[in-house]
N, C-alpha and C. Protein backbone atom coordinates (compact mmCIF):
# COMPACT_ATOMS: atom_id res chain seq x y z
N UNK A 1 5.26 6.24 -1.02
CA UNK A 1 4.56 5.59 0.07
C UNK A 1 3.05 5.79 -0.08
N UNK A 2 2.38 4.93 -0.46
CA UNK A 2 1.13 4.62 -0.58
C UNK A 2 -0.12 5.07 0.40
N UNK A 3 -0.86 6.10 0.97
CA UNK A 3 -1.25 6.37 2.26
C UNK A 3 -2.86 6.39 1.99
N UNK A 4 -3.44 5.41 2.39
CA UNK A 4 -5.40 5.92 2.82
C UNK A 4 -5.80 6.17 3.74
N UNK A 5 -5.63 6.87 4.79
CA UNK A 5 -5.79 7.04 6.25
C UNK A 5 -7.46 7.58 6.60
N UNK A 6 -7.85 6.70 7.08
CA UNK A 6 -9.24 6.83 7.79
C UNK A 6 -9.51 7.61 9.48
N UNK A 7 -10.37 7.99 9.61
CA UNK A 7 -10.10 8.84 10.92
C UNK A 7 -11.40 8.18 11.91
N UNK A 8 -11.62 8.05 12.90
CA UNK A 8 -12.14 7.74 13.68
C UNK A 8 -12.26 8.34 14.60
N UNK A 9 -13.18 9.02 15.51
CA UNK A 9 -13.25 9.58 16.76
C UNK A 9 -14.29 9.54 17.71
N UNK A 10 -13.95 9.72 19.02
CA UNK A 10 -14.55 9.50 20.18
C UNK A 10 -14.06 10.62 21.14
N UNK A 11 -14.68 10.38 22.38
CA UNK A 11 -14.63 11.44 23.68
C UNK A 11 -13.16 10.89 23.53
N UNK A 12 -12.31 12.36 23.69
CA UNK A 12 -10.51 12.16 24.30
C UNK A 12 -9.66 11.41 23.55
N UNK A 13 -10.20 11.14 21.99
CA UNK A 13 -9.09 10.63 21.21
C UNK A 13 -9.72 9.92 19.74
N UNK A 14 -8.98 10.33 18.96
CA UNK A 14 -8.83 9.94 17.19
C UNK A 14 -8.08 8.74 16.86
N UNK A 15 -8.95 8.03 16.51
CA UNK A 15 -8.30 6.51 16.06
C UNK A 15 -7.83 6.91 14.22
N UNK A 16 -6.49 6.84 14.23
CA UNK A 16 -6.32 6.88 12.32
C UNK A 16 -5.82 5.07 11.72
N UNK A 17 -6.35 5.29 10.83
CA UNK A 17 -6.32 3.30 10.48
C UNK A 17 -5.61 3.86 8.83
N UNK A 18 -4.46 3.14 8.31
CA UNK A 18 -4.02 3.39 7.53
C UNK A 18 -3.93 1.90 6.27
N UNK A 19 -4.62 2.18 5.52
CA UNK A 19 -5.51 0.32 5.39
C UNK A 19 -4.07 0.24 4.02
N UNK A 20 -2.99 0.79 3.52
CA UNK A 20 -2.29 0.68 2.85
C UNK A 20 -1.10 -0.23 3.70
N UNK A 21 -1.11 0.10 4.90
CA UNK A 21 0.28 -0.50 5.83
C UNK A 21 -0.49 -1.74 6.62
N UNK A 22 -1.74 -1.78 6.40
CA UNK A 22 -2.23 -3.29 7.03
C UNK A 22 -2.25 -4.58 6.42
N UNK A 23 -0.90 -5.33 7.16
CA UNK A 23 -0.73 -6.65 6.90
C UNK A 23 -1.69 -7.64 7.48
N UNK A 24 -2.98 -7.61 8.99
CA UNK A 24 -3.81 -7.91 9.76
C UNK A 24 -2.67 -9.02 10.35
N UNK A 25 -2.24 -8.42 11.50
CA UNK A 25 -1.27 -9.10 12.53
C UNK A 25 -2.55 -9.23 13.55
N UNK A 26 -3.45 -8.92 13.47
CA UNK A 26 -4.81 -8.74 14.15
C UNK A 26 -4.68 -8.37 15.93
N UNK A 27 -3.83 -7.44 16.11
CA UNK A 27 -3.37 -7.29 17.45
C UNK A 27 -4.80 -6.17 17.89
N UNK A 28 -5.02 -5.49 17.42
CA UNK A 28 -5.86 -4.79 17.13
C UNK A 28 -7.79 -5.86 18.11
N UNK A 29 -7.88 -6.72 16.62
CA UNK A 29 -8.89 -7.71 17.13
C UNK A 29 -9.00 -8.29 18.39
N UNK A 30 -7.97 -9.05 18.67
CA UNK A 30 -7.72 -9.97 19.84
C UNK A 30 -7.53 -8.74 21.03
N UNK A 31 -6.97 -7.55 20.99
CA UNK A 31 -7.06 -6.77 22.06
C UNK A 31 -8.24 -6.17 22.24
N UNK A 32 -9.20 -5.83 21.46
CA UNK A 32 -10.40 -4.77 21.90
C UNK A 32 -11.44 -5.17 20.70
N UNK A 33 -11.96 -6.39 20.86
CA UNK A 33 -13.21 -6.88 19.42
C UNK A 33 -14.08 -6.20 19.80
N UNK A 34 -14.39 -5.52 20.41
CA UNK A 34 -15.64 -4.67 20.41
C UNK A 34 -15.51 -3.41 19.82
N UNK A 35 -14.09 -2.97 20.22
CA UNK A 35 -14.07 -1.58 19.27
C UNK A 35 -13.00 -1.72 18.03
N UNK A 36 -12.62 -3.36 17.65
CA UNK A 36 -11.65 -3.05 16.14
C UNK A 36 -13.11 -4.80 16.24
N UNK A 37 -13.74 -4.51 15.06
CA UNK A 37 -14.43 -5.58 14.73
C UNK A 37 -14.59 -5.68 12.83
N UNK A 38 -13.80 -6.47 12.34
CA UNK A 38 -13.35 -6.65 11.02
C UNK A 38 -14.64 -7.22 9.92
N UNK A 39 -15.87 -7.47 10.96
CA UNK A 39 -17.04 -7.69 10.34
C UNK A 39 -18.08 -6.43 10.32
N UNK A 40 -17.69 -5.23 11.24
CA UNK A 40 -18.89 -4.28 11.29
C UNK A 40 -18.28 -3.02 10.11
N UNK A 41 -19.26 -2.46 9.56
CA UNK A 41 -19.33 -1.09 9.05
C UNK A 41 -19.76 0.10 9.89
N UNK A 42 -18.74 0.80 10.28
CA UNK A 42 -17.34 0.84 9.81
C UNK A 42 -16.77 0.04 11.22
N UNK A 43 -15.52 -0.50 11.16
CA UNK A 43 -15.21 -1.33 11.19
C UNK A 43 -14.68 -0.90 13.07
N UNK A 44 -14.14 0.42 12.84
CA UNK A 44 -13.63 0.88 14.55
C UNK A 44 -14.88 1.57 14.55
N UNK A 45 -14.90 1.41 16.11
CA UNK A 45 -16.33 2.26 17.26
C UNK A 45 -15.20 2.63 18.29
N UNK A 46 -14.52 3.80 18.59
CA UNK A 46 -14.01 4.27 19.61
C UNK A 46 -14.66 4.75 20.40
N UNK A 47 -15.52 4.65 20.14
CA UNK A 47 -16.68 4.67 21.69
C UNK A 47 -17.53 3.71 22.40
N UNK A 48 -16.63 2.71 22.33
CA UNK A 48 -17.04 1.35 22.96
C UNK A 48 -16.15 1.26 23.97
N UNK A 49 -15.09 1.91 24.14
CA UNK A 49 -14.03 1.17 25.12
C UNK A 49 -13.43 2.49 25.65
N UNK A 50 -12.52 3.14 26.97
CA UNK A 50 -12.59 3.78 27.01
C UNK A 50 -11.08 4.11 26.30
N UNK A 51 -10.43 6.01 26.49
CA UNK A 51 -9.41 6.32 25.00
C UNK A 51 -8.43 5.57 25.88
N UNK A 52 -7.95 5.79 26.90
CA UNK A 52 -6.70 4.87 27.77
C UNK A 52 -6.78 3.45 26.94
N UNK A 53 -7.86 2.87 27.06
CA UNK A 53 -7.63 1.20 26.81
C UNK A 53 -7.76 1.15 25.24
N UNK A 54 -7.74 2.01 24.41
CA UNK A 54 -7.71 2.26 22.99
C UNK A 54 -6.55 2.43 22.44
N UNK A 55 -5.99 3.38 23.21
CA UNK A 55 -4.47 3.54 23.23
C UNK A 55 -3.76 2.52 23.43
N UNK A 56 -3.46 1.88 24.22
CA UNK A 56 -2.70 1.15 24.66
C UNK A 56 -2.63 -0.43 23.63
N UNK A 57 -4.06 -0.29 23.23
CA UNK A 57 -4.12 -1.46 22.40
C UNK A 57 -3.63 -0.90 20.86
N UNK A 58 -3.93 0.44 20.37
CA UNK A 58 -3.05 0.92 19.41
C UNK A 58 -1.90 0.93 19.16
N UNK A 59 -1.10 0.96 20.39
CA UNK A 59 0.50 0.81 20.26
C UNK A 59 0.77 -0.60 20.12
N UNK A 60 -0.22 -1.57 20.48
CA UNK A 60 0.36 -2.85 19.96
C UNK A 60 0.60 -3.67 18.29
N UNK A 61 0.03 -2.52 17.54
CA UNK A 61 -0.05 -2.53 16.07
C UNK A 61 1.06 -2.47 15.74
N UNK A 62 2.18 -3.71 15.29
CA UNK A 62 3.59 -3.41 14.88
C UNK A 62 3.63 -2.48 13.58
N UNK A 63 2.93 -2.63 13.11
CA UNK A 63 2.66 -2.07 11.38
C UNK A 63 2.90 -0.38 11.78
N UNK A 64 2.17 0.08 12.42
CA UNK A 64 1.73 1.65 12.59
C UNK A 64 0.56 2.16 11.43
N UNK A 65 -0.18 0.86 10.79
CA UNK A 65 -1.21 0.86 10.06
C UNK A 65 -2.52 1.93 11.38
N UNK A 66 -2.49 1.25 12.32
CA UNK A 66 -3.23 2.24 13.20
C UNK A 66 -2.51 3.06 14.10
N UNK A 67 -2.83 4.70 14.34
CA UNK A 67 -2.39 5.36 14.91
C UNK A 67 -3.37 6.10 15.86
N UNK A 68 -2.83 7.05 17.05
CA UNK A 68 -3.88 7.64 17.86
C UNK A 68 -3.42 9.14 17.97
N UNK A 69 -4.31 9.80 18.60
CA UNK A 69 -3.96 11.21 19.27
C UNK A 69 -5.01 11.60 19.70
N UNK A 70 -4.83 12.57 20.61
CA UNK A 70 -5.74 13.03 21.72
C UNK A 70 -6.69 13.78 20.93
N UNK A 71 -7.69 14.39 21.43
CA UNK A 71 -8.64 15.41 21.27
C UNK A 71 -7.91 16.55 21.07
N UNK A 72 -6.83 16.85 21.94
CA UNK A 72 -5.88 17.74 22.10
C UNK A 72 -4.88 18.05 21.03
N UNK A 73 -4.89 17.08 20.34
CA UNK A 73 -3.86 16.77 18.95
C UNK A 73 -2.50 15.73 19.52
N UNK A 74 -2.21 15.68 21.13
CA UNK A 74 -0.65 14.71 21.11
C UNK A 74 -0.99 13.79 20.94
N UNK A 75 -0.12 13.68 20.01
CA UNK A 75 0.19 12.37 19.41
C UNK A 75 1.30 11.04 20.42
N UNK A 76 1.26 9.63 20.17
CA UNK A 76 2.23 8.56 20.42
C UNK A 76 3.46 9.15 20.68
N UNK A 77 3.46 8.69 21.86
CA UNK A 77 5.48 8.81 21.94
C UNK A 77 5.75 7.40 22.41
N UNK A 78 7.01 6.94 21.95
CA UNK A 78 7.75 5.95 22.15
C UNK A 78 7.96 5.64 22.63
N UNK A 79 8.21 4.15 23.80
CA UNK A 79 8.92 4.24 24.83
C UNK A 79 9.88 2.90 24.63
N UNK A 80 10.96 3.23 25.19
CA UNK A 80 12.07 2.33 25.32
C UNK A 80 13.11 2.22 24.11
N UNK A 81 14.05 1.72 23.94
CA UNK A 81 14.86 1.47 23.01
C UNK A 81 14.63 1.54 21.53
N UNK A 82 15.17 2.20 20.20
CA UNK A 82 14.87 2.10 19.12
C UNK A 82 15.13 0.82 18.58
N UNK A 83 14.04 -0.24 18.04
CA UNK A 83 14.41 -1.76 17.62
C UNK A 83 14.13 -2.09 16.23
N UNK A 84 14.38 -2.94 15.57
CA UNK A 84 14.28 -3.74 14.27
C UNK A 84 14.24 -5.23 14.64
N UNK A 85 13.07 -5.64 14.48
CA UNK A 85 12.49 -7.08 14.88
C UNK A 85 12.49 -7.94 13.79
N UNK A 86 13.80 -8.39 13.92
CA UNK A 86 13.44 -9.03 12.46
C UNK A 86 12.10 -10.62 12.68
N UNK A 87 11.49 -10.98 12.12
CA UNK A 87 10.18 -12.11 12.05
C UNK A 87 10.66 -13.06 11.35
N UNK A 88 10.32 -13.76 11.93
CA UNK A 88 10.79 -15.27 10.87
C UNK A 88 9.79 -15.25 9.89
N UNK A 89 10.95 -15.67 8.30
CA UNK A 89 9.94 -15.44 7.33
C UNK A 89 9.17 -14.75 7.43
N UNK A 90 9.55 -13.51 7.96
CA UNK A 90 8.52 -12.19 7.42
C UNK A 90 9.07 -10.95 7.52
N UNK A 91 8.51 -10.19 8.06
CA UNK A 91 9.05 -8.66 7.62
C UNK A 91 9.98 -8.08 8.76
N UNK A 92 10.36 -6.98 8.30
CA UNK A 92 11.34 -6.54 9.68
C UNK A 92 9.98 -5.22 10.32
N UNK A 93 10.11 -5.48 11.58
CA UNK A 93 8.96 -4.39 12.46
C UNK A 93 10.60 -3.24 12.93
N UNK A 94 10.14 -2.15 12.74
CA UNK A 94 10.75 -1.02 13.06
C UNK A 94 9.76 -0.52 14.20
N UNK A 95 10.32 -0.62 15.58
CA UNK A 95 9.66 0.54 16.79
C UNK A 95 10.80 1.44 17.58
N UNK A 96 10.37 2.65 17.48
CA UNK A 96 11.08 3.94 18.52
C UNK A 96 10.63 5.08 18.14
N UNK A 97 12.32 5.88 17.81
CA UNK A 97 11.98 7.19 17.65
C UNK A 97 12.31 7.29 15.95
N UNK A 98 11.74 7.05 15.08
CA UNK A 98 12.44 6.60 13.68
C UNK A 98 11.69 7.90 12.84
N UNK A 99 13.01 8.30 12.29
CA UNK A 99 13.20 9.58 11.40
C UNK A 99 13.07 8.89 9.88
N UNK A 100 11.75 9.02 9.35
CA UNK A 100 12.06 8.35 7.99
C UNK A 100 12.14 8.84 6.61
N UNK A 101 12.90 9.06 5.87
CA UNK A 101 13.32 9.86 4.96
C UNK A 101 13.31 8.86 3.19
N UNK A 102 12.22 9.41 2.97
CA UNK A 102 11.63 8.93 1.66
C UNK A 102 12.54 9.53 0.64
N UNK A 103 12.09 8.91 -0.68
CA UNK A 103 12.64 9.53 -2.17
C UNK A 103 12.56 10.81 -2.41
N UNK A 104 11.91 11.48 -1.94
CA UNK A 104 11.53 12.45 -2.61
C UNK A 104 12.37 14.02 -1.60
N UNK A 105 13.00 13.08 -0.74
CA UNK A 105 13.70 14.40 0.24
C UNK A 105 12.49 14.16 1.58
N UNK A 106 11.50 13.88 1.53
CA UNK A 106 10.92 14.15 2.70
C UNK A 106 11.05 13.75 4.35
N UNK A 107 10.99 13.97 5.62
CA UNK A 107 11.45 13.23 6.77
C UNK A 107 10.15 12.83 6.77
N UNK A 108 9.72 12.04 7.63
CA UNK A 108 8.16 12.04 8.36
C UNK A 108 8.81 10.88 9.95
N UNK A 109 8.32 11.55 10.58
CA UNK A 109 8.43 10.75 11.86
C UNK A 109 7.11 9.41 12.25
N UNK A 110 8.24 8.58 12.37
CA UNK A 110 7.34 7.14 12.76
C UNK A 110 7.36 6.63 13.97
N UNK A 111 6.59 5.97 14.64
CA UNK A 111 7.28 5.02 15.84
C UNK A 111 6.70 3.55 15.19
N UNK A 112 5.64 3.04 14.50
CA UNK A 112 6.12 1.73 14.34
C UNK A 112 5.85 1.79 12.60
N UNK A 113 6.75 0.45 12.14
CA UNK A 113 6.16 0.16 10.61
C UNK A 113 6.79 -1.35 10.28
N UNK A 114 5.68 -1.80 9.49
CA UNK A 114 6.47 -2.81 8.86
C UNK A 114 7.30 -2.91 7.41
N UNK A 115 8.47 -3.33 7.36
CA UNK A 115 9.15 -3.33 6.19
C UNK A 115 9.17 -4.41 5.59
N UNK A 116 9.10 -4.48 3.98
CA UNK A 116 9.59 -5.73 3.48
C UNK A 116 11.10 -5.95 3.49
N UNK A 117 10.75 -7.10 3.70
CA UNK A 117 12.63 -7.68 3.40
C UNK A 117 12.65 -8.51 2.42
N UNK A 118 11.90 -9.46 1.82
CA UNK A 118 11.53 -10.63 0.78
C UNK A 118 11.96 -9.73 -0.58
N UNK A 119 11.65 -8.35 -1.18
CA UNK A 119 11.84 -7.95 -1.87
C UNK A 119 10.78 -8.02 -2.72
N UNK A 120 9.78 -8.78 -2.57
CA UNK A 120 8.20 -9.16 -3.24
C UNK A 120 7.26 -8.26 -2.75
N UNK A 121 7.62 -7.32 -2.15
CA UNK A 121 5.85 -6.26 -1.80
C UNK A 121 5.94 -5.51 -2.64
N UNK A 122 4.33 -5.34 -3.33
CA UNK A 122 3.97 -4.13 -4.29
C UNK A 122 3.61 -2.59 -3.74
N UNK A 123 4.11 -2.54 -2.24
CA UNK A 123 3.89 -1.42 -1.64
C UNK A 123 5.08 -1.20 -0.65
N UNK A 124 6.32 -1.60 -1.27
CA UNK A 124 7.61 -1.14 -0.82
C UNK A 124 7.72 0.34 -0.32
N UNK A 125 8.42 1.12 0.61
CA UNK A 125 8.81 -0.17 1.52
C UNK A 125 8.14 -1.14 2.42
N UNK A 126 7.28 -0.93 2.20
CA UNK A 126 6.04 -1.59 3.35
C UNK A 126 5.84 -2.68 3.14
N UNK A 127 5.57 -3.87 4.02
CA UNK A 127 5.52 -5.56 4.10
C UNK A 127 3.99 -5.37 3.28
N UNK A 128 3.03 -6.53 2.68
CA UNK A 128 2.47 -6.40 1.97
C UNK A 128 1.76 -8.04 2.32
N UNK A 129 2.56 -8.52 3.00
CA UNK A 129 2.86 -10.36 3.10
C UNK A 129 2.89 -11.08 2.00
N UNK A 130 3.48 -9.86 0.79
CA UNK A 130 4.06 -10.83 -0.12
C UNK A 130 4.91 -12.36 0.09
N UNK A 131 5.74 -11.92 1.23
CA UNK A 131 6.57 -12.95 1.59
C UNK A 131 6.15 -14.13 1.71
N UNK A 132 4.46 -14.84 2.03
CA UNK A 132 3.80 -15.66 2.10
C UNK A 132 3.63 -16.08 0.80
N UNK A 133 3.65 -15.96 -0.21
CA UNK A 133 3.27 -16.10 -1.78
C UNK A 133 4.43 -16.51 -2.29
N UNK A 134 5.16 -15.62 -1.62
CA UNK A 134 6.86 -15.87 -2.56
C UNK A 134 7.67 -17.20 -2.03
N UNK A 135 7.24 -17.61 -0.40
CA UNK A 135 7.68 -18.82 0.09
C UNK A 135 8.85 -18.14 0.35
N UNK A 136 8.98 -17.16 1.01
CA UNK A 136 10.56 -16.27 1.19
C UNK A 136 10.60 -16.95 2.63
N UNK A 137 11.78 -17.72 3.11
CA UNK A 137 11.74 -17.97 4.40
C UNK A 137 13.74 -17.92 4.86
N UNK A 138 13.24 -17.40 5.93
CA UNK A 138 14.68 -16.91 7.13
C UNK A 138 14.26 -17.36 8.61
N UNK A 139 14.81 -17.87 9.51
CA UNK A 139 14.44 -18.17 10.84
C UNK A 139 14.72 -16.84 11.57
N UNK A 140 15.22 -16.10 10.83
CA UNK A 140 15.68 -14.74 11.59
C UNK A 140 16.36 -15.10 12.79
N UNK A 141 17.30 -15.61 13.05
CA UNK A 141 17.92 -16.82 14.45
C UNK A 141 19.84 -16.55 14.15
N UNK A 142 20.36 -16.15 15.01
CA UNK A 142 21.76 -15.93 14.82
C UNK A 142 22.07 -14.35 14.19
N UNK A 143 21.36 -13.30 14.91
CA UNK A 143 21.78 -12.13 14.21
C UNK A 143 23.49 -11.84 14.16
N UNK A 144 23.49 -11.53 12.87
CA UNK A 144 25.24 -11.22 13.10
C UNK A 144 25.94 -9.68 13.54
N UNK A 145 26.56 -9.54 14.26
CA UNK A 145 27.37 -8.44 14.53
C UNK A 145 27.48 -7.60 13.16
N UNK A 146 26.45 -7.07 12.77
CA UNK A 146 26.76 -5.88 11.54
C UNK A 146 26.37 -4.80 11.56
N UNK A 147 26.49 -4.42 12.98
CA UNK A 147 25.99 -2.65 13.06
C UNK A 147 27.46 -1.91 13.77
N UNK A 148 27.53 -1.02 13.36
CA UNK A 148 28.69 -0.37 13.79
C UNK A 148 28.53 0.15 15.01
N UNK A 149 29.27 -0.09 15.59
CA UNK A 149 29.53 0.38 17.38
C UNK A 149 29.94 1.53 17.61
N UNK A 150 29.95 1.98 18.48
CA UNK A 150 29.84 3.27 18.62
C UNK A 150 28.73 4.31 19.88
N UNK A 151 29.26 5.64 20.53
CA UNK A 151 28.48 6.19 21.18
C UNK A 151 27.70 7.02 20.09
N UNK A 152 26.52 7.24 20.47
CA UNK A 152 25.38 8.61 20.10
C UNK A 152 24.60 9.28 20.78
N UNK A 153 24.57 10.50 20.72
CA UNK A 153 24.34 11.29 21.33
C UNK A 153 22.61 11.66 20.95
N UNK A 154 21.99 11.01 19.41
CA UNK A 154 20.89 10.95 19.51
C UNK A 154 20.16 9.66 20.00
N UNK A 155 18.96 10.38 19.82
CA UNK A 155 17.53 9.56 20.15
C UNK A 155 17.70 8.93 19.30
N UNK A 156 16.84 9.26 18.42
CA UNK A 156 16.06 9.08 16.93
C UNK A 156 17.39 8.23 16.24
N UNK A 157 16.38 7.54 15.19
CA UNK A 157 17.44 6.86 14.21
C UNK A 157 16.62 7.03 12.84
N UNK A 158 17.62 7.09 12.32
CA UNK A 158 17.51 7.61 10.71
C UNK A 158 17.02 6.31 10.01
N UNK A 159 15.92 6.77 9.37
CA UNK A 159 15.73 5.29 8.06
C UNK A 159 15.98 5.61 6.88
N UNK A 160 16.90 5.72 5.92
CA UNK A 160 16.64 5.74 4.76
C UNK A 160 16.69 5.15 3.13
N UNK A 161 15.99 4.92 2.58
CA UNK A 161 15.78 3.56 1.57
C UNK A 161 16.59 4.01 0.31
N UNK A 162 17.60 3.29 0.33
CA UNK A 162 19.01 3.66 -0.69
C UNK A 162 17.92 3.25 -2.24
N UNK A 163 17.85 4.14 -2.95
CA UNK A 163 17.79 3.75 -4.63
C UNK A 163 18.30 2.12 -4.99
N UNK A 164 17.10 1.12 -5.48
CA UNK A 164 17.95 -0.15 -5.33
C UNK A 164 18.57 -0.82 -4.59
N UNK A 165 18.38 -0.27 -3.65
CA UNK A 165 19.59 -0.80 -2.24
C UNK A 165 19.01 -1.14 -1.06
N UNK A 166 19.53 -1.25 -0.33
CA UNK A 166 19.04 -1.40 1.45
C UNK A 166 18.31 -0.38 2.27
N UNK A 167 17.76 -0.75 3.34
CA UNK A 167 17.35 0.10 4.35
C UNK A 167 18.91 0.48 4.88
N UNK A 168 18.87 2.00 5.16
CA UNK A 168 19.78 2.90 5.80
C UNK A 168 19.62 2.92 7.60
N UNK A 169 19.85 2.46 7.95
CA UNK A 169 20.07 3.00 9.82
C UNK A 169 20.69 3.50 10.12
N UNK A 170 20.49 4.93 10.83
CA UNK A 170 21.56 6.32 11.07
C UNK A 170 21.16 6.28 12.49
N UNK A 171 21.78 5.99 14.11
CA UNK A 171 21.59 5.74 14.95
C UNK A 171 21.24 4.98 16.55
N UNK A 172 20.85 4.91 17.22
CA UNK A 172 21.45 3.96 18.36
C UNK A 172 20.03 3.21 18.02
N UNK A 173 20.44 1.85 17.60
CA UNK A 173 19.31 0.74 17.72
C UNK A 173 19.89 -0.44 17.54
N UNK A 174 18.73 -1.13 18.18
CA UNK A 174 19.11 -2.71 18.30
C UNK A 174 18.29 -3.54 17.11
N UNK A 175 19.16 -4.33 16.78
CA UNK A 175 18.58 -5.56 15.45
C UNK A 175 18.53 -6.49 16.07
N UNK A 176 17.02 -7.02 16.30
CA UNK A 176 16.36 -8.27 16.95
C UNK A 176 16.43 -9.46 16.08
N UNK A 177 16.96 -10.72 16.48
CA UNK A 177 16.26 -11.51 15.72
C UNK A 177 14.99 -12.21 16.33
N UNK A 178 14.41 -13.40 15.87
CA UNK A 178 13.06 -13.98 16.17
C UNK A 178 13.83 -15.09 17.68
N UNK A 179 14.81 -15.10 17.56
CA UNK A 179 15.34 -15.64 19.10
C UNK A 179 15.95 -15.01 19.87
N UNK A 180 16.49 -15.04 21.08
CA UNK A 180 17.70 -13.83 21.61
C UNK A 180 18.76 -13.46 21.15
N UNK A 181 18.93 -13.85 19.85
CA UNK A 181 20.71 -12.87 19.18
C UNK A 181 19.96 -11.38 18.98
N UNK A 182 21.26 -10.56 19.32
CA UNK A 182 20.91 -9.13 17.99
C UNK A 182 21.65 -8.56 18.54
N UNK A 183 21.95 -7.51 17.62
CA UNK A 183 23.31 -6.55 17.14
C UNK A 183 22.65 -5.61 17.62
N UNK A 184 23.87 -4.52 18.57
CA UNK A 184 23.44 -3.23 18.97
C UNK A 184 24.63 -2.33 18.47
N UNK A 185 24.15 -1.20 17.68
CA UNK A 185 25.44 -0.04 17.36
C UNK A 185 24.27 0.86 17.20
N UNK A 186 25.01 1.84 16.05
CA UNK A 186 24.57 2.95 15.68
C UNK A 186 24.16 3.24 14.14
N UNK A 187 24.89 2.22 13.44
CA UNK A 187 24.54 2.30 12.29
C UNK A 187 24.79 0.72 11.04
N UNK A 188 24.14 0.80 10.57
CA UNK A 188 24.01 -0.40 9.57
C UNK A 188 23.17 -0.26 8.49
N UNK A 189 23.46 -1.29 7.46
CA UNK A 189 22.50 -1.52 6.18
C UNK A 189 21.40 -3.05 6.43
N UNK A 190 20.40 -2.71 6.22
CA UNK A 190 19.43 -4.04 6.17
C UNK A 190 19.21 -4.49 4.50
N UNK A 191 19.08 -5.71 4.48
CA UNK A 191 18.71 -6.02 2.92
C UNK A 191 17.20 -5.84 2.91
N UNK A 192 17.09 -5.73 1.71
CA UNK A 192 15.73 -5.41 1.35
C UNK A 192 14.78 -6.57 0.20
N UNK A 193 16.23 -6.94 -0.23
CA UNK A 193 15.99 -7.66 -1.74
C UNK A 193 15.54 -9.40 -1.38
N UNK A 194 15.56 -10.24 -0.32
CA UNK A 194 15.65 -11.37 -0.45
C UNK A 194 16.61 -12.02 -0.68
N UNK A 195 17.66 -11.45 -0.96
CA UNK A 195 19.31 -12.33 -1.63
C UNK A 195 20.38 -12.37 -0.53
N UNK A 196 20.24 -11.77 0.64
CA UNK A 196 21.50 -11.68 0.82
C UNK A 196 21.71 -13.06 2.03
N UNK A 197 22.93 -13.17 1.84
CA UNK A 197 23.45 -14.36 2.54
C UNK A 197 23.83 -14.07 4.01
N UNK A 198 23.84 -12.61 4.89
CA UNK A 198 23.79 -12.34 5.81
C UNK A 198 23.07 -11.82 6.39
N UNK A 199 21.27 -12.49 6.40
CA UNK A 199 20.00 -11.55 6.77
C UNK A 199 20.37 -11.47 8.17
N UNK A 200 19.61 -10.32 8.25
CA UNK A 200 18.87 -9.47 8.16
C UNK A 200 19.76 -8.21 7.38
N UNK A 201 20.82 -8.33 7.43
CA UNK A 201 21.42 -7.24 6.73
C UNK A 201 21.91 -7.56 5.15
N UNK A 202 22.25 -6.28 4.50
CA UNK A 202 22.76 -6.45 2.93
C UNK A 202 24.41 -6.94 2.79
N UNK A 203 24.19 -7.45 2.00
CA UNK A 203 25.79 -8.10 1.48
C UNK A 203 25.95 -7.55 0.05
N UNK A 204 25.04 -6.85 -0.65
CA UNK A 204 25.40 -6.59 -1.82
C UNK A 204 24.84 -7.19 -2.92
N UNK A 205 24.16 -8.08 -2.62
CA UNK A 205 23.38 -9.28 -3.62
C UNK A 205 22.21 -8.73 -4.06
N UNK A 206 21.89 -7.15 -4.01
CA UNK A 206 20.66 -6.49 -4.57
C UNK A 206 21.15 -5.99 -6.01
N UNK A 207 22.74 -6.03 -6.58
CA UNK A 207 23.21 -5.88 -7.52
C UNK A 207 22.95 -6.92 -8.38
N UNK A 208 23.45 -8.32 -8.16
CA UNK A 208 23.24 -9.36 -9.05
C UNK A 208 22.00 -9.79 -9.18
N UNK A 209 21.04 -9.39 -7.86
CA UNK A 209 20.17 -9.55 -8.30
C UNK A 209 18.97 -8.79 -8.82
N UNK A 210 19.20 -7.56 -9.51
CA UNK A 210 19.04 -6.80 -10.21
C UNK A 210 17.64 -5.96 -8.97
N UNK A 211 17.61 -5.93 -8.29
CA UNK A 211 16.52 -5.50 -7.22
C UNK A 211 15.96 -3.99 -7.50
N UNK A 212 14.73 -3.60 -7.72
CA UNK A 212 14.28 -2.06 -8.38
C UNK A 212 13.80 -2.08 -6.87
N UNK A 213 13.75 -0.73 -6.65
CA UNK A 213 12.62 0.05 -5.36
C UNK A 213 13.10 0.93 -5.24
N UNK A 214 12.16 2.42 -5.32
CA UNK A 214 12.98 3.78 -4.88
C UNK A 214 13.59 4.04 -3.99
């Protein structure tokens, strides 16, 4: 996982901008152009606006390219349901309590990120908007019943990126599509590769189609 994290600070809170996970969904811009302005050096002034209305416009960053925390050090907490949004023709947005567990053994706790699903980002797992280049398109519309049902007793849901394979979901979340369908259980596989014939999830078509990613 690819990380440049920039730090920013002001009275009552640290703006972190992570310019490796920025796809520019520009939620950022359109919420607070005075303090995210994509023409000034450097680019955030967290002392233009106050940390409440900084915050709040930070959590609207599906990516989790920007993050916050107090002066104090607390950090973002989550609120509401753990989700997977899948986007038409584009990436899947992961928001909650998400436990994410890289190649290398490591956990790191997230609340938002974007994933590729096209199978075309050079910064897997992370969306890249390769998908725009590649002409990868899904309406994300008709999610199918492919998460396993079931009670849980956790929060958090597990992410983890199978060798060649799918995104892993270990826990209670809902799979959005870009209209009102989506699947609620506890656990499922997402495709990753672009091939599969039951998006948002894997069918297995990361085999034939020979799909690399750690």
């Amino acid at each position: 996982m690819k990380k440049k994290v920039h730090s920013y600070q002001a009275e009552g809170i640290v703006v972190e901008y992570d310019a490796a996970r920025c796809i520019h969904v520009k939620e950022c811009v359109h919420g607070l152009p005075e303090v995210f302005d994509p023409k000034r050096r450097p680019w955030i002034d967290p002392g233009l606006a106050s940390a409440d209305a900084i915050a709040e416009v930070v959590r609207r960053c599906p990516t989790g390219a920007l993050r916050y925390r107090t002066e104090t050090g607390e950090q973002e907490q989550p609120t509401g349901r753990n989700e997977v949004r899948t986007a038409a023709d584009g990436p899947l947005y992961l928001h909650g309590r998400l436990n994410v567990r890289v190649s290398d053994g490591e956990s790191v706790e997230e609340t938002r990120m974007a994933l590729c699903r096209c199978g075309a980002s050079q910064n897997k797992p992370f969306c890249d908007n390769a998908h725009i280049e590649s002409g990868f398109r899904d309406p994300a519309a008709n999610i199918p019943q492919q998460v396993a049902k079931g009670s849980d007793e956790k929060t958090t849901v597990a992410v983890t990126f199978a060798p060649n394979g799918p995104i892993l979901i270990d826990g209670p979340v809902a799979v959005c599509g870009a209209d009102s369908s989506e699947a609620v259980g506890v656990r499922g596989a997402l495709r990753r590769c672009g091939e599969s014939l039951t998006k948002p999830f894997c069918d297995g078509s990361h085999v034939t189609a020979g799909f690399s990613s750690d």
